[in-house]
Each structure stands twice: as C-alpha cells, then as structure tokens.
PDB file of N, CA and C in Angstrom:
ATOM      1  N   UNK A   1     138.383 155.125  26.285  1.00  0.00           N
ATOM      2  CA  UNK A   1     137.101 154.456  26.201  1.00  0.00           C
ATOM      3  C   UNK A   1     137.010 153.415  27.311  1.00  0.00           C
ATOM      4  N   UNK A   2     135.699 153.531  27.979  1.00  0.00           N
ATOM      5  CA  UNK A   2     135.652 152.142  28.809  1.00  0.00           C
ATOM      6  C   UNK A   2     136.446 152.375  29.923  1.00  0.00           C
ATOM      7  N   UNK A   3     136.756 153.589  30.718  1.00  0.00           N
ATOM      8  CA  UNK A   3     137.314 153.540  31.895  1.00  0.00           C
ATOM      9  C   UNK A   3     136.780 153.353  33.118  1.00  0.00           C
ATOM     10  N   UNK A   4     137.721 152.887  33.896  1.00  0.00           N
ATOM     11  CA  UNK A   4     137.074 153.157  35.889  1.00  0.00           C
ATOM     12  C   UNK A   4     137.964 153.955  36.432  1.00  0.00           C
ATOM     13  N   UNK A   5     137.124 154.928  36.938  1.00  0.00           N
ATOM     14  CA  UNK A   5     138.029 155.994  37.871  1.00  0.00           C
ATOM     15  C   UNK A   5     137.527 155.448  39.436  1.00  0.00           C
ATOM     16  N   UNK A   6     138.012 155.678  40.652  1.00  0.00           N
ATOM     17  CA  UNK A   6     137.474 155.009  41.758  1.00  0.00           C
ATOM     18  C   UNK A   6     135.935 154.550  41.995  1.00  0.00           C
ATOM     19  N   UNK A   7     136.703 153.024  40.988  1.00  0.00           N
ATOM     20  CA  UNK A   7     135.570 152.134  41.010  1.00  0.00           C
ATOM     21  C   UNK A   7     134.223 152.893  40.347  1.00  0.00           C
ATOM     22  N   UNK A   8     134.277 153.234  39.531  1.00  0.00           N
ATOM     23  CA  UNK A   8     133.495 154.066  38.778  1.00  0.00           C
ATOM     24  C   UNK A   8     133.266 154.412  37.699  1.00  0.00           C
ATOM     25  N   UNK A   9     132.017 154.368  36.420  1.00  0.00           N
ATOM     26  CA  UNK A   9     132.385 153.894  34.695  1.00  0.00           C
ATOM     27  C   UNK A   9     132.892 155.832  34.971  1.00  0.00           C
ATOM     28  N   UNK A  10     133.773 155.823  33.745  1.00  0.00           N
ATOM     29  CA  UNK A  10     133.741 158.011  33.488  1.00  0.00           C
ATOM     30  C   UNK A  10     134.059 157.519  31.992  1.00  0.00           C
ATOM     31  N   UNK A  11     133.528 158.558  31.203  1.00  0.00           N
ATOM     32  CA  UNK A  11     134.012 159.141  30.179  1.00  0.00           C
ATOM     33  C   UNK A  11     133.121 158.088  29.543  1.00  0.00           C
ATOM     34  N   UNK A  12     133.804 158.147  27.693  1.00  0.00           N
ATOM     35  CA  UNK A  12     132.849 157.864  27.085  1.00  0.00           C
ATOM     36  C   UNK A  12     132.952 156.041  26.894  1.00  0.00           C
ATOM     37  N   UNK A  13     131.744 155.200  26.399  1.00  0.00           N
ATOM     38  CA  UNK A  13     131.703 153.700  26.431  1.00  0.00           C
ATOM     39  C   UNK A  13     130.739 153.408  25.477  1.00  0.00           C
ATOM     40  N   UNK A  14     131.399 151.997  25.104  1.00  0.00           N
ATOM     41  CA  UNK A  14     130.922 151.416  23.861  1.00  0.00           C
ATOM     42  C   UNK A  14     130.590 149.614  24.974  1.00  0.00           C
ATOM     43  N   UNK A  15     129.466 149.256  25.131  1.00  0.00           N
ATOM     44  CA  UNK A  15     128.844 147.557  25.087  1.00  0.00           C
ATOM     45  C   UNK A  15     128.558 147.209  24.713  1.00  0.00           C
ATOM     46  N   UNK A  16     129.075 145.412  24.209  1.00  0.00           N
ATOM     47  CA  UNK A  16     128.357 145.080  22.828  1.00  0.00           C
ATOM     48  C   UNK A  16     128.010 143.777  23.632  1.00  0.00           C
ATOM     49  N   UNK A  17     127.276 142.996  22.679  1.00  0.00           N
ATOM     50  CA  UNK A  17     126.228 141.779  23.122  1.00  0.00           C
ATOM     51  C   UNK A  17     127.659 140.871  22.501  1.00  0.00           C
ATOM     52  N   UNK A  18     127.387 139.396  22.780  1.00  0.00           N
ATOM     53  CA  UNK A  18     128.092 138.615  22.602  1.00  0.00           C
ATOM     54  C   UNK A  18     128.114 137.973  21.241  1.00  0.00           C
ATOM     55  N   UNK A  19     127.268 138.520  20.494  1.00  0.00           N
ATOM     56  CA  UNK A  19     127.437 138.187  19.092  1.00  0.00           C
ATOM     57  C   UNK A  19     128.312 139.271  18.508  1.00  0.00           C
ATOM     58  N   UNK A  20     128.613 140.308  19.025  1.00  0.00           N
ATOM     59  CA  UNK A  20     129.436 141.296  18.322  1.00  0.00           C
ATOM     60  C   UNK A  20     128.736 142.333  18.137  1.00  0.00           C
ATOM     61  N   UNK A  21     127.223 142.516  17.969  1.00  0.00           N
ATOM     62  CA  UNK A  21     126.737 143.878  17.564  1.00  0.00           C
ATOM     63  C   UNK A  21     127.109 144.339  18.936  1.00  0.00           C
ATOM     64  N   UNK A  22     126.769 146.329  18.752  1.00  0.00           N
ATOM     65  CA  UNK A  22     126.921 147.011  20.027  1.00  0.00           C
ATOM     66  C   UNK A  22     125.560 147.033  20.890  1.00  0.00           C
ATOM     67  N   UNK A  23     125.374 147.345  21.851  1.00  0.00           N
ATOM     68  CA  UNK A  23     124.509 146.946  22.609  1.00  0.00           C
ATOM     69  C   UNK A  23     124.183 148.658  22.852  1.00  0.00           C
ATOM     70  N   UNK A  24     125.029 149.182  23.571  1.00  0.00           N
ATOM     71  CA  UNK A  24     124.693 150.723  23.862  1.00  0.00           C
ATOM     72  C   UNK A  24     125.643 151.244  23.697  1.00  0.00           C
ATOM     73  N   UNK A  25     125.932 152.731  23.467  1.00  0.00           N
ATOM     74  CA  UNK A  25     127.144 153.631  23.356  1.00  0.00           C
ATOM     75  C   UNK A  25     126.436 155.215  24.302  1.00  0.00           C
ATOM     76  N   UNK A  26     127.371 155.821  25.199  1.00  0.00           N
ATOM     77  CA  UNK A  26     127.101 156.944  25.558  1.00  0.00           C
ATOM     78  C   UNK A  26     128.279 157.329  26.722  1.00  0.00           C
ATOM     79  N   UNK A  27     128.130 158.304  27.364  1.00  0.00           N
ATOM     80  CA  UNK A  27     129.179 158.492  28.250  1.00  0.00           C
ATOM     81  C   UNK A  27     128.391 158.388  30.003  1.00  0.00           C
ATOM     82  N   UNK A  28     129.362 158.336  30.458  1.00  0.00           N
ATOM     83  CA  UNK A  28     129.851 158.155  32.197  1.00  0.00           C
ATOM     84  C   UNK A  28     130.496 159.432  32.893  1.00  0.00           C
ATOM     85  N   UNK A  29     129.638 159.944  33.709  1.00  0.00           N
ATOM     86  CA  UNK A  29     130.043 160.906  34.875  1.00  0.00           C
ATOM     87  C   UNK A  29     130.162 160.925  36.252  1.00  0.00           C
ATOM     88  N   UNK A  30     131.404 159.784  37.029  1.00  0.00           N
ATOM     89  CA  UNK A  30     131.192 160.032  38.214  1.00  0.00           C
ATOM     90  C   UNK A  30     130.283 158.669  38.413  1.00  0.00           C
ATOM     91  N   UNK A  31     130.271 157.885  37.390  1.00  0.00           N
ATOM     92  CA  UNK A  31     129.399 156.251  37.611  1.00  0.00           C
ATOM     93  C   UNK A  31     127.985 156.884  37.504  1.00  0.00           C
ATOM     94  N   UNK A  32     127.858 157.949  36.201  1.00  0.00           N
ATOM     95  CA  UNK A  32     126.284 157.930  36.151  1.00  0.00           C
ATOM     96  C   UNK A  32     126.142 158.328  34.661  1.00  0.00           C
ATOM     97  N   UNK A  33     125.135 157.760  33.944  1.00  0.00           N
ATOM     98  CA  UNK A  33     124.653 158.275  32.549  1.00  0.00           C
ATOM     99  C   UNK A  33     124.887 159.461  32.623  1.00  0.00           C
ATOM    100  N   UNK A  34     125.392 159.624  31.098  1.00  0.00           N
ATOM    101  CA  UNK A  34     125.618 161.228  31.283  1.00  0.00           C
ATOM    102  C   UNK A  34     125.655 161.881  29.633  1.00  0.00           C
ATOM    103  N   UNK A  35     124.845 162.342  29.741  1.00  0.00           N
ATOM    104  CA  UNK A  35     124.779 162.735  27.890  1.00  0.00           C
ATOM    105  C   UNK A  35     123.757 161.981  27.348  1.00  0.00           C
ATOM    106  N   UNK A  36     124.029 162.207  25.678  1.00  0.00           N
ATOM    107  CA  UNK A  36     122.992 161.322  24.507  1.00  0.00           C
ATOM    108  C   UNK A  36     123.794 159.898  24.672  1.00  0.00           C
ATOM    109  N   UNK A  37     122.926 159.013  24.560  1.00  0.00           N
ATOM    110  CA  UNK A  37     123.165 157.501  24.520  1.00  0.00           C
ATOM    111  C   UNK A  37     122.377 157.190  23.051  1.00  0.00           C
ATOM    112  N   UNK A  38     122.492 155.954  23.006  1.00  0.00           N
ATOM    113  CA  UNK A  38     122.360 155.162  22.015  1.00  0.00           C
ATOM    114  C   UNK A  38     122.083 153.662  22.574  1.00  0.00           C
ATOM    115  N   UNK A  39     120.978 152.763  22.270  1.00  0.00           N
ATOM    116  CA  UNK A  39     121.054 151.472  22.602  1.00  0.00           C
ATOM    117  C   UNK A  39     120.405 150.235  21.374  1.00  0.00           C
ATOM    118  N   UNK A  40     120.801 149.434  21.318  1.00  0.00           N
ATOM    119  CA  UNK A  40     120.286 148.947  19.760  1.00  0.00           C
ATOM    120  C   UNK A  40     120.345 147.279  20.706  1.00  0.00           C
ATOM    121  N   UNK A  41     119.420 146.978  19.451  1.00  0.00           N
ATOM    122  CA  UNK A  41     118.802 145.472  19.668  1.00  0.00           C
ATOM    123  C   UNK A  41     119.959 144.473  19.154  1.00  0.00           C
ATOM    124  N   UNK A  42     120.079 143.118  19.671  1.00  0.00           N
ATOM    125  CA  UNK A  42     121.572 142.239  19.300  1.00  0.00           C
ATOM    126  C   UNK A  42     121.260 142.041  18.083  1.00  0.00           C
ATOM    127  N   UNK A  43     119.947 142.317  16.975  1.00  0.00           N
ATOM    128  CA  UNK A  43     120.062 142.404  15.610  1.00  0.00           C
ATOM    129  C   UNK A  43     120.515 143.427  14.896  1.00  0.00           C
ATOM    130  N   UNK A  44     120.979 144.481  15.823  1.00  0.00           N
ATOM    131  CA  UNK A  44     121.919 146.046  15.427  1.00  0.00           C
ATOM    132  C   UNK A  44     120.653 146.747  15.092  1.00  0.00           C
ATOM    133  N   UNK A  45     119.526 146.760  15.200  1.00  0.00           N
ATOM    134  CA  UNK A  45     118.093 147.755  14.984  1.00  0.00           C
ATOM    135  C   UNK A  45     118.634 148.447  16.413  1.00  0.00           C
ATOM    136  N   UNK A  46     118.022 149.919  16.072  1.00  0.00           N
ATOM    137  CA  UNK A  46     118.293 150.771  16.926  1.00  0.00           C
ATOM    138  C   UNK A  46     116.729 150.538  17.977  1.00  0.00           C
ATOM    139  N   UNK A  47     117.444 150.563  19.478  1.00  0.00           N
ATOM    140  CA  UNK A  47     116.394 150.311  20.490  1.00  0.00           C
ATOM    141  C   UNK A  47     115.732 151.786  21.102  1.00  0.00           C
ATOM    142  N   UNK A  48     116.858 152.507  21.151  1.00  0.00           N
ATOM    143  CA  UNK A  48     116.199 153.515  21.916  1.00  0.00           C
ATOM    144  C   UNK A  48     116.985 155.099  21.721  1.00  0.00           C
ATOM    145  N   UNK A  49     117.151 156.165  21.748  1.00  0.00           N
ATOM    146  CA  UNK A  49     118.062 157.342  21.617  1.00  0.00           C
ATOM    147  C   UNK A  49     117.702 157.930  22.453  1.00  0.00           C
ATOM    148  N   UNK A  50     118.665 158.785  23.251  1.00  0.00           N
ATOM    149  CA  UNK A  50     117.896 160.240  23.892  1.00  0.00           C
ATOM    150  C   UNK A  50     119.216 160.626  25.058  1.00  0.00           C
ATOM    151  N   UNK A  51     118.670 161.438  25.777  1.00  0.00           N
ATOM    152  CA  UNK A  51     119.785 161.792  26.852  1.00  0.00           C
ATOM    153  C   UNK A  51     119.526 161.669  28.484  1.00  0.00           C
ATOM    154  N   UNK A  52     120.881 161.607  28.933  1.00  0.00           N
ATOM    155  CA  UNK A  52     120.214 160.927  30.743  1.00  0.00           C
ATOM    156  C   UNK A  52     121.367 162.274  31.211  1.00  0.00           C
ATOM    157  N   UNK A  53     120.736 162.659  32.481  1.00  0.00           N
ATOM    158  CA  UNK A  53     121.054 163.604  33.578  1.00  0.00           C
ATOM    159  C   UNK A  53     121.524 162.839  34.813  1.00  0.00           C
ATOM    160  N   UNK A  54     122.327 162.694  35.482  1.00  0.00           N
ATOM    161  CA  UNK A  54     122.463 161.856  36.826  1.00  0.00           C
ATOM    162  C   UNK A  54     122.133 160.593  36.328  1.00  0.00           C
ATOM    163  N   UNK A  55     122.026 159.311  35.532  1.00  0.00           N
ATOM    164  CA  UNK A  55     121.451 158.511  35.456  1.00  0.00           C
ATOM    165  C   UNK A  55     119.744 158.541  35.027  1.00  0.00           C
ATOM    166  N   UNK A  56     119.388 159.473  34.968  1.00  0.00           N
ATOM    167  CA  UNK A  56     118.017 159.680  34.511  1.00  0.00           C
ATOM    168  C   UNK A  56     117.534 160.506  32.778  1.00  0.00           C
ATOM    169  N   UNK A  57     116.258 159.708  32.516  1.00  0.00           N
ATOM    170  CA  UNK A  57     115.886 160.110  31.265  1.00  0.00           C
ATOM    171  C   UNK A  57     115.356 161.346  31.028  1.00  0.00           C
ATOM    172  N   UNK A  58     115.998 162.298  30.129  1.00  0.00           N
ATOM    173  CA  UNK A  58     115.318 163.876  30.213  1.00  0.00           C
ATOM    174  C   UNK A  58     115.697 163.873  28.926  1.00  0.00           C
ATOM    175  N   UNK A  59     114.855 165.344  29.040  1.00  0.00           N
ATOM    176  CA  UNK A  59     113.989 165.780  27.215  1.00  0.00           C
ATOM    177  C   UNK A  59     113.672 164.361  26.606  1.00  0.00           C
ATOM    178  N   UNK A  60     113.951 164.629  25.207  1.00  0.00           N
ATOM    179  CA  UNK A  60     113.055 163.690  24.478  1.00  0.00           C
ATOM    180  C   UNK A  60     113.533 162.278  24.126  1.00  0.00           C
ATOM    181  N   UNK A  61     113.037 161.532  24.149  1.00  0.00           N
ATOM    182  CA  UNK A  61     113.094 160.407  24.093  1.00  0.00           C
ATOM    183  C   UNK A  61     112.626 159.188  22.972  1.00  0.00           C
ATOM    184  N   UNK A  62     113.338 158.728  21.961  1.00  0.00           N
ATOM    185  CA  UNK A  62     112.651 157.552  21.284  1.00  0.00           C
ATOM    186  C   UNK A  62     112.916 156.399  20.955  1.00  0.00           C
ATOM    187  N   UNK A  63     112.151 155.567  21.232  1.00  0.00           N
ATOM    188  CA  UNK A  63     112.278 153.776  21.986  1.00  0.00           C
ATOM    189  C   UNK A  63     111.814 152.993  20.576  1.00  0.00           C
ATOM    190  N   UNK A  64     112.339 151.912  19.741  1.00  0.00           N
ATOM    191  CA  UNK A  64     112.196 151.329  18.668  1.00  0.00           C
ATOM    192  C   UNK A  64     111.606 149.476  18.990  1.00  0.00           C
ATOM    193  N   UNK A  65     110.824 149.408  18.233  1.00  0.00           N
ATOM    194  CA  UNK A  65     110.701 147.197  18.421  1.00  0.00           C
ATOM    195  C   UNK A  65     112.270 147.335  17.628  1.00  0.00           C
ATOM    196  N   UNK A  66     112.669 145.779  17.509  1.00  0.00           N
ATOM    197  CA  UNK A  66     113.721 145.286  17.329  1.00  0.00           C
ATOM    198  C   UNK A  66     113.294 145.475  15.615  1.00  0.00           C
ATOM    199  N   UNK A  67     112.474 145.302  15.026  1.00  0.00           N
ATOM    200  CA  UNK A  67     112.203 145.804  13.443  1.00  0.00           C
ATOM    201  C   UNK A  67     112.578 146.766  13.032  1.00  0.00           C
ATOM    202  N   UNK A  68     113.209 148.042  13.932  1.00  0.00           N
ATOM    203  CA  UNK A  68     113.251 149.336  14.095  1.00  0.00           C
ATOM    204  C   UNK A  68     112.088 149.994  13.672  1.00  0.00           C
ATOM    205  N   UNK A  69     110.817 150.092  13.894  1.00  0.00           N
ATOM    206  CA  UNK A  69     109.723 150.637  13.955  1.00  0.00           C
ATOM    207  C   UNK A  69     109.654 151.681  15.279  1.00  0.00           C
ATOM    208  N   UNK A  70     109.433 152.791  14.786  1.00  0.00           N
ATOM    209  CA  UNK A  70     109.065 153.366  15.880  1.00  0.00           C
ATOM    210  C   UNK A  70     108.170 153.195  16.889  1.00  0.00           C
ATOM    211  N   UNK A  71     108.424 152.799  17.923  1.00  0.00           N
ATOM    212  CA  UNK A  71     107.478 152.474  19.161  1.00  0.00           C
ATOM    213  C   UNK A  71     106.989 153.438  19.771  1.00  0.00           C
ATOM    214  N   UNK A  72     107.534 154.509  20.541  1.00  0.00           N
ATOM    215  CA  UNK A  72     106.952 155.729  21.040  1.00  0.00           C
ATOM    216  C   UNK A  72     107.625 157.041  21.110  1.00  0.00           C
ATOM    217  N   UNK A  73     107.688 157.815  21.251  1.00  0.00           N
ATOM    218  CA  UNK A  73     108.262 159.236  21.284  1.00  0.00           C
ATOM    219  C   UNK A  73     107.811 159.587  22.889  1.00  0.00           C
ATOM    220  N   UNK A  74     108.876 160.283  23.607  1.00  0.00           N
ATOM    221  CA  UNK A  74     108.512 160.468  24.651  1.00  0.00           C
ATOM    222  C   UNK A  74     109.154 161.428  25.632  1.00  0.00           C
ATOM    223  N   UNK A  75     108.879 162.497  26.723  1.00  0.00           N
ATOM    224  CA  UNK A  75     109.409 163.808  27.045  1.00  0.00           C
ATOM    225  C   UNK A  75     109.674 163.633  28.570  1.00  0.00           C
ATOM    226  N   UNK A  76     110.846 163.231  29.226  1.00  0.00           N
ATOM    227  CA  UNK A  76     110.787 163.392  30.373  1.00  0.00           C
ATOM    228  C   UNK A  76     111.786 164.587  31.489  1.00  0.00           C
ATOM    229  N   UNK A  77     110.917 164.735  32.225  1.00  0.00           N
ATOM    230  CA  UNK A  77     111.016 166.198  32.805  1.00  0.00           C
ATOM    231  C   UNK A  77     111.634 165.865  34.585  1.00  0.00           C
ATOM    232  N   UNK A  78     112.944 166.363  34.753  1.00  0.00           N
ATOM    233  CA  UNK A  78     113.485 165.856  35.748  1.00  0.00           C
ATOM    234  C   UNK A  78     112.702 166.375  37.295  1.00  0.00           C
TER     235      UNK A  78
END
C-alpha cells in the first residue's frame, strides 16, 4: 500500500485527512489514477465514486454534498 516506484505513486492507496477519516482510496499506474476510486468528505460522507483511465474520469460517475445527498450522476467519455 502507498508505494513509489521511480518517483512515482503504483499500486493500490489509502489518504486520510488529518482528523483520521479517509480522504480517498483507489489505485496508481505508472503515477496515474487507475481504476475505481473512492473519495469521502473529512466528515467520512462519501464525496464522489467512479473510475479514472490515465488520470482521467470515464464511464459513470457519482459526486455527493458532504450530507451524502446525491449531487449528480454523470458519464464521461475519453
């Protein structure tokens, strides 16, 4: 968990905010988003879900307020 390969995040990672909740969880390819992530608000409400390609947001996507209310649903196409 939490590695650097030349100077570079790989594999899978857990960041948390300084109060202790986690901040985001997902993996690293080569120092780029890579897979389903996870990102949540420092009140542990979930912020956002979905998956990144190269660092970028593809297929579907959904983004939460810190209430965890759903905010939007959303489809992005590389």
């Amino acid at each position: 968990m939490n590695q650097i390969i030349n100077n570079k995040r790989e594999g899978y990672w857990e960041i948390y905010y300084p109060n202790g909740q986690l901040h985001y969880k997902g993996n690293y390819k080569n120092g780029k988003a890579y897979g389903y992530y996870e990102g949540y608000w420092d009140n542990g409400q979930l912020m956002y879900k979905g998956n990144f390609l190269n660092d970028k947001e593809v297929g579907y996507w959904e983004k939460y307020y810190n209430d965890g209310q759903l905010m939007y649903k959303e489809y992005h196409i590389i």
